[in-house]
PDB file of N, CA and C in Angstrom:
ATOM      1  N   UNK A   1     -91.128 -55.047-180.072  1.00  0.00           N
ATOM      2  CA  UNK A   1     -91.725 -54.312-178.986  1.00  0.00           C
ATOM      3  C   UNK A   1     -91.804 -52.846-179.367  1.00  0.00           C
ATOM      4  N   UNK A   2     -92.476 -51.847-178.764  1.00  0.00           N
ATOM      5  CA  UNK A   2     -92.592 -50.783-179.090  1.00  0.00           C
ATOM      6  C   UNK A   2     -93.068 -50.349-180.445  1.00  0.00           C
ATOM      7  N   UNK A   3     -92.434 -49.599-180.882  1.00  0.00           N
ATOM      8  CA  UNK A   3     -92.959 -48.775-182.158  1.00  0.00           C
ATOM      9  C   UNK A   3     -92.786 -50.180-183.545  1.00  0.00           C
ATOM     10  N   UNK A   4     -91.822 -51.106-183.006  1.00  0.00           N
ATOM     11  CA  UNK A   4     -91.502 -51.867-183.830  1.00  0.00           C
ATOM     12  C   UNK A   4     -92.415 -53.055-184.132  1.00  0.00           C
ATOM     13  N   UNK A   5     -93.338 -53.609-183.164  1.00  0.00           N
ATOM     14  CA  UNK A   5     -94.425 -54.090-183.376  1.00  0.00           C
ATOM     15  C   UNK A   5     -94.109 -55.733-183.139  1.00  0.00           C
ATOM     16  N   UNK A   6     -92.608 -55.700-182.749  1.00  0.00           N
ATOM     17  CA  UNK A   6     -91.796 -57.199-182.171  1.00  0.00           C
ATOM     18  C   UNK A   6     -92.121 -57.938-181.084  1.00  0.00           C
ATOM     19  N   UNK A   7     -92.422 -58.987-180.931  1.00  0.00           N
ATOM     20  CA  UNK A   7     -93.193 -59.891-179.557  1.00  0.00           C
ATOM     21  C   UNK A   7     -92.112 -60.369-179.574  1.00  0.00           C
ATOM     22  N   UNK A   8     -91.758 -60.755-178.173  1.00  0.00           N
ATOM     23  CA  UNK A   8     -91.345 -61.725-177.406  1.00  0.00           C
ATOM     24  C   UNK A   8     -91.709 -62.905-176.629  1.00  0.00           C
ATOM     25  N   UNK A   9     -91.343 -63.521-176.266  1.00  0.00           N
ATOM     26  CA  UNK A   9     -92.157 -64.806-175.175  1.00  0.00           C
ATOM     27  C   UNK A   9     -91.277 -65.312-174.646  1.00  0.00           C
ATOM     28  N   UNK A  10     -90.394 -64.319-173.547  1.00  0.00           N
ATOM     29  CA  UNK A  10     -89.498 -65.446-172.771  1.00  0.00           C
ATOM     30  C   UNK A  10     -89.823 -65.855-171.508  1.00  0.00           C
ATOM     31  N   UNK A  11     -89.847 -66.791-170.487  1.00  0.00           N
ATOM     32  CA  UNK A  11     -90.154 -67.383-169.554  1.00  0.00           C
ATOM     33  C   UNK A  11     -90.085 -66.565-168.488  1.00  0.00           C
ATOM     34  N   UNK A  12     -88.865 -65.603-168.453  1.00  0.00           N
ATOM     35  CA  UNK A  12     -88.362 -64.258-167.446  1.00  0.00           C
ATOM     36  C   UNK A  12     -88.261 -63.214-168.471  1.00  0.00           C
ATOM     37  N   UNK A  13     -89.187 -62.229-168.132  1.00  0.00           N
ATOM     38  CA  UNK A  13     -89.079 -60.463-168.888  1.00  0.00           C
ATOM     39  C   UNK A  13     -88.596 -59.932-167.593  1.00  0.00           C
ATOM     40  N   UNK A  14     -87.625 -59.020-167.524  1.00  0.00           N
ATOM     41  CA  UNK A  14     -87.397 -58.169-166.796  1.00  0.00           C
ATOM     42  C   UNK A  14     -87.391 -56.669-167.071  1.00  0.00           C
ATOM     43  N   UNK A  15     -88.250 -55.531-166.520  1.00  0.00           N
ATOM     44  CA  UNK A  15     -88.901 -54.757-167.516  1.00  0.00           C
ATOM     45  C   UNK A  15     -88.289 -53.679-166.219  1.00  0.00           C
ATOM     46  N   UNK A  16     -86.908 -52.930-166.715  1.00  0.00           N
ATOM     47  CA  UNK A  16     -85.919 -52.080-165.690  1.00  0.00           C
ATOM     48  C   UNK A  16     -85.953 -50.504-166.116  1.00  0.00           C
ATOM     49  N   UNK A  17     -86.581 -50.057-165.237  1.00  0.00           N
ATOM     50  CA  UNK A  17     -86.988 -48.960-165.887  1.00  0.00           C
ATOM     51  C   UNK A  17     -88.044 -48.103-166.997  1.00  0.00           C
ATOM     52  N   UNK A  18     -88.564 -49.247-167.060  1.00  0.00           N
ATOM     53  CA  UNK A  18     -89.680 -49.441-168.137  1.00  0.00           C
ATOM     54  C   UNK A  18     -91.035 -48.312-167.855  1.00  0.00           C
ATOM     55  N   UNK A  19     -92.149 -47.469-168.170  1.00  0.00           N
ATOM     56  CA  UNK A  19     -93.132 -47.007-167.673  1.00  0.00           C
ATOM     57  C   UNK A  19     -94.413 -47.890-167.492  1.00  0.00           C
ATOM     58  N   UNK A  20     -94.228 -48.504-168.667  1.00  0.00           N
ATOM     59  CA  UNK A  20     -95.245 -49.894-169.516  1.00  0.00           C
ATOM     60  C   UNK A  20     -96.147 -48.729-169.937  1.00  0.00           C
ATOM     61  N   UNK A  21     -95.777 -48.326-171.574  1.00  0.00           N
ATOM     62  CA  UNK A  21     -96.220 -47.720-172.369  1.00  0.00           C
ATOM     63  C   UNK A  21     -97.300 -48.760-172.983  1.00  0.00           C
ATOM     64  N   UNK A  22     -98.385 -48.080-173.762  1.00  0.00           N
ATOM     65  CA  UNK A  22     -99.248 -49.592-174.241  1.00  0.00           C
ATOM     66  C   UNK A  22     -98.371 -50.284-175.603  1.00  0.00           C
ATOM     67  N   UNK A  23     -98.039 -50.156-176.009  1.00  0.00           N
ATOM     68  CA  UNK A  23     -96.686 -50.157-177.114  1.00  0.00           C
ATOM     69  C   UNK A  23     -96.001 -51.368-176.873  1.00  0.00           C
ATOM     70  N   UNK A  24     -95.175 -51.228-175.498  1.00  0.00           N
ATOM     71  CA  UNK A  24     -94.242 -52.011-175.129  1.00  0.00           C
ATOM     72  C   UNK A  24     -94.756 -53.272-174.213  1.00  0.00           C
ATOM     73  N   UNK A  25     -96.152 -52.908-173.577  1.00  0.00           N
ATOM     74  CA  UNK A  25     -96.610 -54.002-172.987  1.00  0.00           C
ATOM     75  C   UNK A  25     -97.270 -55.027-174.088  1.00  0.00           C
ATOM     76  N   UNK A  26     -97.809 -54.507-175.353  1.00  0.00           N
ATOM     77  CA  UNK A  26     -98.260 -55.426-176.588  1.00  0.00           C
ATOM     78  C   UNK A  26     -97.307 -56.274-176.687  1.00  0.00           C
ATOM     79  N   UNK A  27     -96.207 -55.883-176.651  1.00  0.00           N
ATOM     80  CA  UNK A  27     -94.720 -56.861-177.444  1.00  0.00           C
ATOM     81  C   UNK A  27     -94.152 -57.871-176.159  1.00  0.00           C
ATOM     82  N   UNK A  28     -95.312 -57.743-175.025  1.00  0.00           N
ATOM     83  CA  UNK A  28     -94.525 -58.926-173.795  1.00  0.00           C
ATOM     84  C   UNK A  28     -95.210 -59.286-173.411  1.00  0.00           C
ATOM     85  N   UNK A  29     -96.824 -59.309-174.172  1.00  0.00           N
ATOM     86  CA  UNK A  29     -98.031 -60.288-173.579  1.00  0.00           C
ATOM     87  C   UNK A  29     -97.515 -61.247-173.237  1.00  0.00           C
ATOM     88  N   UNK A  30     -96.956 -62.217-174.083  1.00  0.00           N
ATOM     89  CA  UNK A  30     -96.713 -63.867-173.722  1.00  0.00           C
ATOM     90  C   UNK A  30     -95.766 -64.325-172.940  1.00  0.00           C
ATOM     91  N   UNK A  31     -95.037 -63.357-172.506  1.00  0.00           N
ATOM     92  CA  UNK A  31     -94.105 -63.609-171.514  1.00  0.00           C
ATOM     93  C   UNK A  31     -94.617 -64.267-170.424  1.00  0.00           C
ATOM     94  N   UNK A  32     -93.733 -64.779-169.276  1.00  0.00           N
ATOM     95  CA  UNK A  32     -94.363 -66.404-168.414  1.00  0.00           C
ATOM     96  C   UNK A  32     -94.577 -65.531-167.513  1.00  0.00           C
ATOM     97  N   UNK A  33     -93.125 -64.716-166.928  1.00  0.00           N
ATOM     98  CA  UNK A  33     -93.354 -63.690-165.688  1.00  0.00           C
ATOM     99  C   UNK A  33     -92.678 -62.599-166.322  1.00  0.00           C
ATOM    100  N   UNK A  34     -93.156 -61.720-165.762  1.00  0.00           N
ATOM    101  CA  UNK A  34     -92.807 -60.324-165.652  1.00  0.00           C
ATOM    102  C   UNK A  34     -92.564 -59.713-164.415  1.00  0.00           C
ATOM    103  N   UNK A  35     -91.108 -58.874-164.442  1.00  0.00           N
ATOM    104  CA  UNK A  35     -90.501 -58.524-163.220  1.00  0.00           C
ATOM    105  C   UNK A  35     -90.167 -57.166-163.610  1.00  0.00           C
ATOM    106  N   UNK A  36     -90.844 -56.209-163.043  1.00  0.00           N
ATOM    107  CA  UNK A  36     -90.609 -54.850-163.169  1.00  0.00           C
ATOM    108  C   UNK A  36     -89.725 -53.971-162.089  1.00  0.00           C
ATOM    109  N   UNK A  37     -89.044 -53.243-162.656  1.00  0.00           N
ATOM    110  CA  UNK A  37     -88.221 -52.644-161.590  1.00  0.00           C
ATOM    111  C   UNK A  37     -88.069 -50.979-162.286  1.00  0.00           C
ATOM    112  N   UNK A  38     -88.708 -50.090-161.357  1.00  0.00           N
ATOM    113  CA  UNK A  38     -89.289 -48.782-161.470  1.00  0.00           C
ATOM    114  C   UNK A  38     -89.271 -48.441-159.971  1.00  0.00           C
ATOM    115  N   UNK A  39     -88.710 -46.790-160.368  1.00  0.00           N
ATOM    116  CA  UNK A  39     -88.241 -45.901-158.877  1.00  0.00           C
ATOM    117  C   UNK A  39     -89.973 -45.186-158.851  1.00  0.00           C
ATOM    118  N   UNK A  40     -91.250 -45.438-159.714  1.00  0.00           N
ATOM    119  CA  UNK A  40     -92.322 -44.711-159.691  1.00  0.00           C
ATOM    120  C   UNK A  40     -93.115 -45.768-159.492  1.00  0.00           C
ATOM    121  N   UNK A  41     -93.642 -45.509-158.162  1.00  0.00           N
ATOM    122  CA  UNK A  41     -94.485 -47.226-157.581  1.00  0.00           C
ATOM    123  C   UNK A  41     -95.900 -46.888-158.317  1.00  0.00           C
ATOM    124  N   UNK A  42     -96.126 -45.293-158.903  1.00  0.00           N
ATOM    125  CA  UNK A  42     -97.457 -45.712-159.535  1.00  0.00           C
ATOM    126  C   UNK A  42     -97.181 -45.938-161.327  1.00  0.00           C
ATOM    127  N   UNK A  43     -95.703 -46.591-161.518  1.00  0.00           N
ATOM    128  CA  UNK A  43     -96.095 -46.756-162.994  1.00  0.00           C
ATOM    129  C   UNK A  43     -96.668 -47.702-163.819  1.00  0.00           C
ATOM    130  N   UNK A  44     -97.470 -47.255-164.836  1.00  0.00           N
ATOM    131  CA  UNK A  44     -98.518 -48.671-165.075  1.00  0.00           C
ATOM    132  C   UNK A  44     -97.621 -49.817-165.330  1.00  0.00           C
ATOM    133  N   UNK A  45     -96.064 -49.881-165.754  1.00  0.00           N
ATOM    134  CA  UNK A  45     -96.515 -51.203-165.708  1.00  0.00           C
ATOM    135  C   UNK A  45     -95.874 -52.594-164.381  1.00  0.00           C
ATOM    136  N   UNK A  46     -96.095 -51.805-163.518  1.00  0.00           N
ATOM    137  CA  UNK A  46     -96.359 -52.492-162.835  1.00  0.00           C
ATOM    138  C   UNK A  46     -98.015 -53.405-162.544  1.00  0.00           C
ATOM    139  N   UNK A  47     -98.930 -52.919-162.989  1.00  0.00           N
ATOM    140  CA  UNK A  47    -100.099 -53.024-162.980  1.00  0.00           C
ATOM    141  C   UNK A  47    -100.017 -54.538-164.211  1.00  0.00           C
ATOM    142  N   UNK A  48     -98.950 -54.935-165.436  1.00  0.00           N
ATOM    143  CA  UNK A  48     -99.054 -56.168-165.672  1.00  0.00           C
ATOM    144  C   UNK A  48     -97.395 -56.643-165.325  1.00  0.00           C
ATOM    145  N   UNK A  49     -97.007 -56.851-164.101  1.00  0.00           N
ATOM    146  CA  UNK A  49     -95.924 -57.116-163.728  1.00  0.00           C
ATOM    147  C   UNK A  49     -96.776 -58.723-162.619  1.00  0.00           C
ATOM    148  N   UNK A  50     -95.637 -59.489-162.821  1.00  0.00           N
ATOM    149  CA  UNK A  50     -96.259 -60.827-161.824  1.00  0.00           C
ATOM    150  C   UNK A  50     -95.503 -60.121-160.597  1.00  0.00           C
ATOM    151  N   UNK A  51     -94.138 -59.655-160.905  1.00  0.00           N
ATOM    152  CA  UNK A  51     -93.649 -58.756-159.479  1.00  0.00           C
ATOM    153  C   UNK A  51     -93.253 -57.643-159.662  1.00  0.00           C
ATOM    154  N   UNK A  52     -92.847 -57.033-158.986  1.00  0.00           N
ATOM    155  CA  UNK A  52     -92.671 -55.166-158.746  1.00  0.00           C
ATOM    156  C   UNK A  52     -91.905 -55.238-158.002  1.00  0.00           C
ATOM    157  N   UNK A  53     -90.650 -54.322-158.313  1.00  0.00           N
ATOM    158  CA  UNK A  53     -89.783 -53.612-157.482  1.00  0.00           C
ATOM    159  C   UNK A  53     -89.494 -51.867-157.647  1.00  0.00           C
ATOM    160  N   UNK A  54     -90.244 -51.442-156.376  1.00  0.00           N
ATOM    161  CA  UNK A  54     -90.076 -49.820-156.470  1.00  0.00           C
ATOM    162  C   UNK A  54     -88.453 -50.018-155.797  1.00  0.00           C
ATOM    163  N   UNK A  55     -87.569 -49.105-156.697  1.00  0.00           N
ATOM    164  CA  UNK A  55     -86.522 -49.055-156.191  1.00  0.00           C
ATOM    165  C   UNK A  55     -85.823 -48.268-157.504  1.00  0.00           C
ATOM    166  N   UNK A  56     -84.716 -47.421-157.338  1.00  0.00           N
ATOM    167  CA  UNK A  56     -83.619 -46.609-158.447  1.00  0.00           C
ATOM    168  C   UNK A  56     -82.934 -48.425-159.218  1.00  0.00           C
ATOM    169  N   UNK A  57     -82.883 -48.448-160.453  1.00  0.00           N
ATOM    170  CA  UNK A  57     -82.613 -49.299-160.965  1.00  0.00           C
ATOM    171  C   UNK A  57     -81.226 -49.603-161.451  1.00  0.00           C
ATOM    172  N   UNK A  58     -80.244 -48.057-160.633  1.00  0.00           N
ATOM    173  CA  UNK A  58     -79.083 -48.295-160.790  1.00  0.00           C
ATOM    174  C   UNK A  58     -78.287 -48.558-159.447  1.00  0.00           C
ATOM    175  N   UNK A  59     -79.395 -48.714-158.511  1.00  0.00           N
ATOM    176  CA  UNK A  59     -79.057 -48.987-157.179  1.00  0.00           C
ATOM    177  C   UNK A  59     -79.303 -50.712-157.260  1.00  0.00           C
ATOM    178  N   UNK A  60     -80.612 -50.996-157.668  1.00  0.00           N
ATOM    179  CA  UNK A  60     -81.306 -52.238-157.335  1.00  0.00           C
ATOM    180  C   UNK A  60     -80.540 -53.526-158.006  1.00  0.00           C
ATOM    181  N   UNK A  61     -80.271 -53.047-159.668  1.00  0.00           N
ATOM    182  CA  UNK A  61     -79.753 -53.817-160.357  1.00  0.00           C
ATOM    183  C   UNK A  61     -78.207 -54.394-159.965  1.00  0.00           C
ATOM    184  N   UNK A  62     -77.271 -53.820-159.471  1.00  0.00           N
ATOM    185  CA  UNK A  62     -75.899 -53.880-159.177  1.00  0.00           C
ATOM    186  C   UNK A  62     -76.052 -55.316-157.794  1.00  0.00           C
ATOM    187  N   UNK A  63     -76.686 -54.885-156.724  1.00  0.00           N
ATOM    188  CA  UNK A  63     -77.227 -55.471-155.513  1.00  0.00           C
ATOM    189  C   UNK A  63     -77.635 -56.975-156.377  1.00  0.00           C
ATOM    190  N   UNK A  64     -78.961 -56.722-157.101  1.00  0.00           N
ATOM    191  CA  UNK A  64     -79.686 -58.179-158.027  1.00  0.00           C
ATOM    192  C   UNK A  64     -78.130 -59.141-158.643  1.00  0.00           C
ATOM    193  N   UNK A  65     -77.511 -58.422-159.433  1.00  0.00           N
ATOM    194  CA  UNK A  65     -76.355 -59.669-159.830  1.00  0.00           C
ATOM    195  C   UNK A  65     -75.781 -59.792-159.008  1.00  0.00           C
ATOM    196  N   UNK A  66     -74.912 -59.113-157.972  1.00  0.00           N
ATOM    197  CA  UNK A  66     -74.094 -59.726-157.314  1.00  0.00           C
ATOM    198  C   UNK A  66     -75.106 -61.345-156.291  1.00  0.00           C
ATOM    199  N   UNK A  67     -76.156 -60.746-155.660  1.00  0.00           N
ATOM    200  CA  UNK A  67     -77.281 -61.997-155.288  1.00  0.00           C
ATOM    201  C   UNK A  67     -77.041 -62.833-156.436  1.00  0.00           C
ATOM    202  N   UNK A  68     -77.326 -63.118-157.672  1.00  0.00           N
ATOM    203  CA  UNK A  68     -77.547 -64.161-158.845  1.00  0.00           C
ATOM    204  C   UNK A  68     -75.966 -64.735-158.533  1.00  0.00           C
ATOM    205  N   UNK A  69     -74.612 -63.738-158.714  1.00  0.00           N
ATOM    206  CA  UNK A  69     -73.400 -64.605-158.827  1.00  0.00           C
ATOM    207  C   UNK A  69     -73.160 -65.350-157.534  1.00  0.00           C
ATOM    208  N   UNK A  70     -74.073 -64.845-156.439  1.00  0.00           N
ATOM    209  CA  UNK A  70     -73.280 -65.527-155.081  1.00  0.00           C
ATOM    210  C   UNK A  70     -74.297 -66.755-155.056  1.00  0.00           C
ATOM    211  N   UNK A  71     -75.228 -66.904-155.738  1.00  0.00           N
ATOM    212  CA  UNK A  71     -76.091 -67.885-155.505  1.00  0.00           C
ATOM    213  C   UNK A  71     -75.687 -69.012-156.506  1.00  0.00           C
ATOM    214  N   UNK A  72     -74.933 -68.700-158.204  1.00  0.00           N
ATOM    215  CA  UNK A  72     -74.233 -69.260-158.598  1.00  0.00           C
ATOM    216  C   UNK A  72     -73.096 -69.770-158.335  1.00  0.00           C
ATOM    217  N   UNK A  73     -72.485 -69.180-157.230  1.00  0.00           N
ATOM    218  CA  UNK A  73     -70.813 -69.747-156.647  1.00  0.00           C
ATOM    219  C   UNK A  73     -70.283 -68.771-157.490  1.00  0.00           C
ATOM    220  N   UNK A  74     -70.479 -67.638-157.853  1.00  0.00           N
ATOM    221  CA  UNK A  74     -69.367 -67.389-158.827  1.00  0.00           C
ATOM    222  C   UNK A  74     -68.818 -65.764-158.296  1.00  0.00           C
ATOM    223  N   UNK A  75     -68.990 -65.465-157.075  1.00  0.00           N
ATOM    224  CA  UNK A  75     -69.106 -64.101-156.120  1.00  0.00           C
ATOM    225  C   UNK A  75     -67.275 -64.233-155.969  1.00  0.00           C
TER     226      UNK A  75
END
Protein backbone atom coordinates (compact mmCIF):
# COMPACT_ATOMS: atom_id res chain seq x y z
CA UNK A 1 0.00 0.00 0.00
CA UNK A 2 1.21 3.42 -0.29
CA UNK A 3 4.54 4.40 -1.53
CA UNK A 4 5.22 0.66 -1.34
CA UNK A 5 3.04 -0.38 -4.15
CA UNK A 6 1.60 -3.58 -1.76
CA UNK A 7 -2.16 -4.81 -2.40
CA UNK A 8 -4.16 -6.34 -0.15
CA UNK A 9 -7.56 -8.21 -0.47
CA UNK A 10 -9.06 -8.82 2.79
CA UNK A 11 -12.81 -9.39 3.18
CA UNK A 12 -12.84 -6.42 6.11
CA UNK A 13 -10.33 -3.22 5.46
CA UNK A 14 -10.71 -0.97 8.16
CA UNK A 15 -9.21 2.33 7.03
CA UNK A 16 -8.81 4.47 10.86
CA UNK A 17 -7.75 7.54 10.28
CA UNK A 18 -6.83 7.18 6.88
CA UNK A 19 -7.35 10.52 4.31
CA UNK A 20 -7.55 7.94 1.23
CA UNK A 21 -4.53 9.31 -0.46
CA UNK A 22 -4.59 7.90 -4.22
CA UNK A 23 -1.53 5.77 -3.12
CA UNK A 24 -3.22 4.00 -0.41
CA UNK A 25 -6.59 3.53 -2.00
CA UNK A 26 -4.55 1.60 -5.14
CA UNK A 27 -3.27 -0.98 -2.49
CA UNK A 28 -7.18 -1.78 -1.18
CA UNK A 29 -8.99 -1.94 -4.48
CA UNK A 30 -9.87 -5.61 -3.88
CA UNK A 31 -10.86 -5.44 -0.61
CA UNK A 32 -14.72 -6.94 -0.04
CA UNK A 33 -15.70 -3.93 2.37
CA UNK A 34 -14.23 -1.02 3.39
CA UNK A 35 -14.91 0.70 6.71
CA UNK A 36 -13.54 4.08 7.19
CA UNK A 37 -13.30 5.88 10.31
CA UNK A 38 -12.22 9.73 9.97
CA UNK A 39 -13.00 12.84 12.38
CA UNK A 40 -13.10 14.84 8.55
CA UNK A 41 -16.59 13.83 7.04
CA UNK A 42 -15.23 15.45 3.80
CA UNK A 43 -12.22 13.05 3.51
CA UNK A 44 -11.93 11.36 0.20
CA UNK A 45 -11.76 8.29 1.38
CA UNK A 46 -14.70 7.97 2.47
CA UNK A 47 -15.95 8.51 -1.06
CA UNK A 48 -14.53 4.53 -1.65
CA UNK A 49 -15.61 3.37 1.81
CA UNK A 50 -18.82 0.69 1.70
CA UNK A 51 -19.22 2.55 5.30
CA UNK A 52 -18.14 5.75 7.02
CA UNK A 53 -17.72 6.72 10.37
CA UNK A 54 -17.19 10.56 11.08
CA UNK A 55 -16.02 10.32 14.53
CA UNK A 56 -12.21 11.01 16.63
CA UNK A 57 -10.77 7.50 16.14
CA UNK A 58 -9.43 7.46 19.56
CA UNK A 59 -12.81 7.94 20.91
CA UNK A 60 -14.66 5.59 18.32
CA UNK A 61 -12.18 2.78 18.29
CA UNK A 62 -12.02 1.98 22.24
CA UNK A 63 -16.23 2.05 22.24
CA UNK A 64 -15.89 -0.48 18.61
CA UNK A 65 -13.88 -3.34 20.69
CA UNK A 66 -15.37 -3.26 23.73
CA UNK A 67 -19.01 -3.78 21.30
CA UNK A 68 -16.87 -6.77 19.32
CA UNK A 69 -15.76 -8.36 23.02
CA UNK A 70 -19.33 -8.07 24.47
CA UNK A 71 -20.77 -9.53 21.40
CA UNK A 72 -18.05 -12.27 21.65
CA UNK A 73 -18.87 -13.09 25.44
CA UNK A 74 -15.60 -12.04 26.25
CA UNK A 75 -16.57 -8.29 28.05
Amino acid sequence: MGLSGHKVAPKVYFAIGISGAPQHLAGITDAKIVVAVNKDKSAPIFKNADYGVVADLYQFIPVLIKKIKERKGQA
